[in-house]
Protein backbone atom coordinates (compact mmCIF):
# COMPACT_ATOMS: atom_id res chain seq x y z
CA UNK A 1 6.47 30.85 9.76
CA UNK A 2 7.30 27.66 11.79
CA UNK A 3 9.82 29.01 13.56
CA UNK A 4 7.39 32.11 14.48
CA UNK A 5 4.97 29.34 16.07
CA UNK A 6 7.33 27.32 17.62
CA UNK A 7 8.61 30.60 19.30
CA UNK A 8 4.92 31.39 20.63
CA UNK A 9 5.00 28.00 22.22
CA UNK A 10 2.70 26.66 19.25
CA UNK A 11 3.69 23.21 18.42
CA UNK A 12 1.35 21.41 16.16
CA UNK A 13 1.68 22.91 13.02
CA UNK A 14 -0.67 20.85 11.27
CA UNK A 15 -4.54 21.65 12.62
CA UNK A 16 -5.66 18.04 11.59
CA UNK A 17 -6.47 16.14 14.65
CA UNK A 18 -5.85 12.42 13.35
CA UNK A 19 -5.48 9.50 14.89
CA UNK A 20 -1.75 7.75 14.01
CA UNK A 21 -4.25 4.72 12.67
CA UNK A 22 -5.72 6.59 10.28
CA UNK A 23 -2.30 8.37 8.97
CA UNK A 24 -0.73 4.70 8.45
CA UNK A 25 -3.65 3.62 6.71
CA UNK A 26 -4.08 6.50 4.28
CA UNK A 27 0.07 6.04 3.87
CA UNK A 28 -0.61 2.35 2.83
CA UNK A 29 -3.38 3.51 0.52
CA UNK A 30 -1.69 5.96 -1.25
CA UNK A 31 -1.05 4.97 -4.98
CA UNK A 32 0.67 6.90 -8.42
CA UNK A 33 0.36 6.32 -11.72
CA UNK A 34 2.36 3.55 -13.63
CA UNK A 35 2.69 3.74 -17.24
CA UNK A 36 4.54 -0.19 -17.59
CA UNK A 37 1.25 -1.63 -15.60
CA UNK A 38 -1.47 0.88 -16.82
CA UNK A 39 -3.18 1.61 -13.59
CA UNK A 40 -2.73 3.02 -9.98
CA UNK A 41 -0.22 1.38 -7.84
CA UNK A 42 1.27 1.32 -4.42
CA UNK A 43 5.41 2.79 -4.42
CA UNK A 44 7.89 3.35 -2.88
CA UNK A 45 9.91 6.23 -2.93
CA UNK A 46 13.03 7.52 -2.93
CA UNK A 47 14.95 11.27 -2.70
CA UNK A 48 14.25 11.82 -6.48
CA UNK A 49 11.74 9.37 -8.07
CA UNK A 50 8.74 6.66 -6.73
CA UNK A 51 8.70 3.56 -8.24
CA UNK A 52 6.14 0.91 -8.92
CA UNK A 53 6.38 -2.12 -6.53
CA UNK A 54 4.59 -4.75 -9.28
CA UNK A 55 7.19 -3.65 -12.10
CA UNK A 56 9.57 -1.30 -10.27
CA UNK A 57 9.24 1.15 -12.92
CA UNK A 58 8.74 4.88 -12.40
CA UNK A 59 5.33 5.91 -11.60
CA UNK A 60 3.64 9.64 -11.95
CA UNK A 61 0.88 11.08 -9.80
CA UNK A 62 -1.26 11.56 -12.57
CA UNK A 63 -1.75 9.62 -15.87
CA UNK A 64 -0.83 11.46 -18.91
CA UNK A 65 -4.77 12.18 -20.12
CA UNK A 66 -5.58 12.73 -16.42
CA UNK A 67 -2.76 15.48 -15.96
CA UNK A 68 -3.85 17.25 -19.26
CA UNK A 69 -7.44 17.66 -17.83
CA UNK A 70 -6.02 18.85 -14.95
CA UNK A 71 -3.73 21.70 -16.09
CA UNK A 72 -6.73 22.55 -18.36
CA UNK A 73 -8.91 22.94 -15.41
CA UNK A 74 -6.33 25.26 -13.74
CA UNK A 75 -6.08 26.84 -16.42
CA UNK A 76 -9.58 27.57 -17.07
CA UNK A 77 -9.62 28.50 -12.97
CA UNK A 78 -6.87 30.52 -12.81
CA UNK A 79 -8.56 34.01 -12.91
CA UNK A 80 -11.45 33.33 -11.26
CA UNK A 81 -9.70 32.71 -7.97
CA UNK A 82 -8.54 36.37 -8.02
């Protein structure tokens, strides 16, 4: 599909009209998971995992009782979108 734009002369792929500010702030904001600490931390990240910058252990994107709720939810969802 991005190769169909690009060949219509359409070059901004991504409809979001932000300001680089506000991308580098919401990159510095972002936070995972991290079981070792117990709470939402800033990472960095690498090809295959993110890791914690307090403990440098892995993180997650969700905690594990948040994640459960949240593939519950889908799941609950799931046919209603159709």
């Amino acid at each position: 599909m991005a190769t169909a734009l690009l060949y219509r002369g359409v070059t901004n792929i991504h409809p979001t009209s932000t300001s680089s500010a506000t991308t580098q702030d919401s990159f510095y904001r972002e936070t995972k998971w991290c079981a070792e600490c117990a709470a939402q931390v800033r990472y960095l990240a690498s090809v295959n995992h993110s890791f914690c910058v307090q403990c440098g252990g892995k993180v997650r994107l969700f905690a594990r009782d948040e994640q459960t709720r949240v593939v519950e939810a889908s799941q609950r969802h799931r046919y209603q979108a159709v």
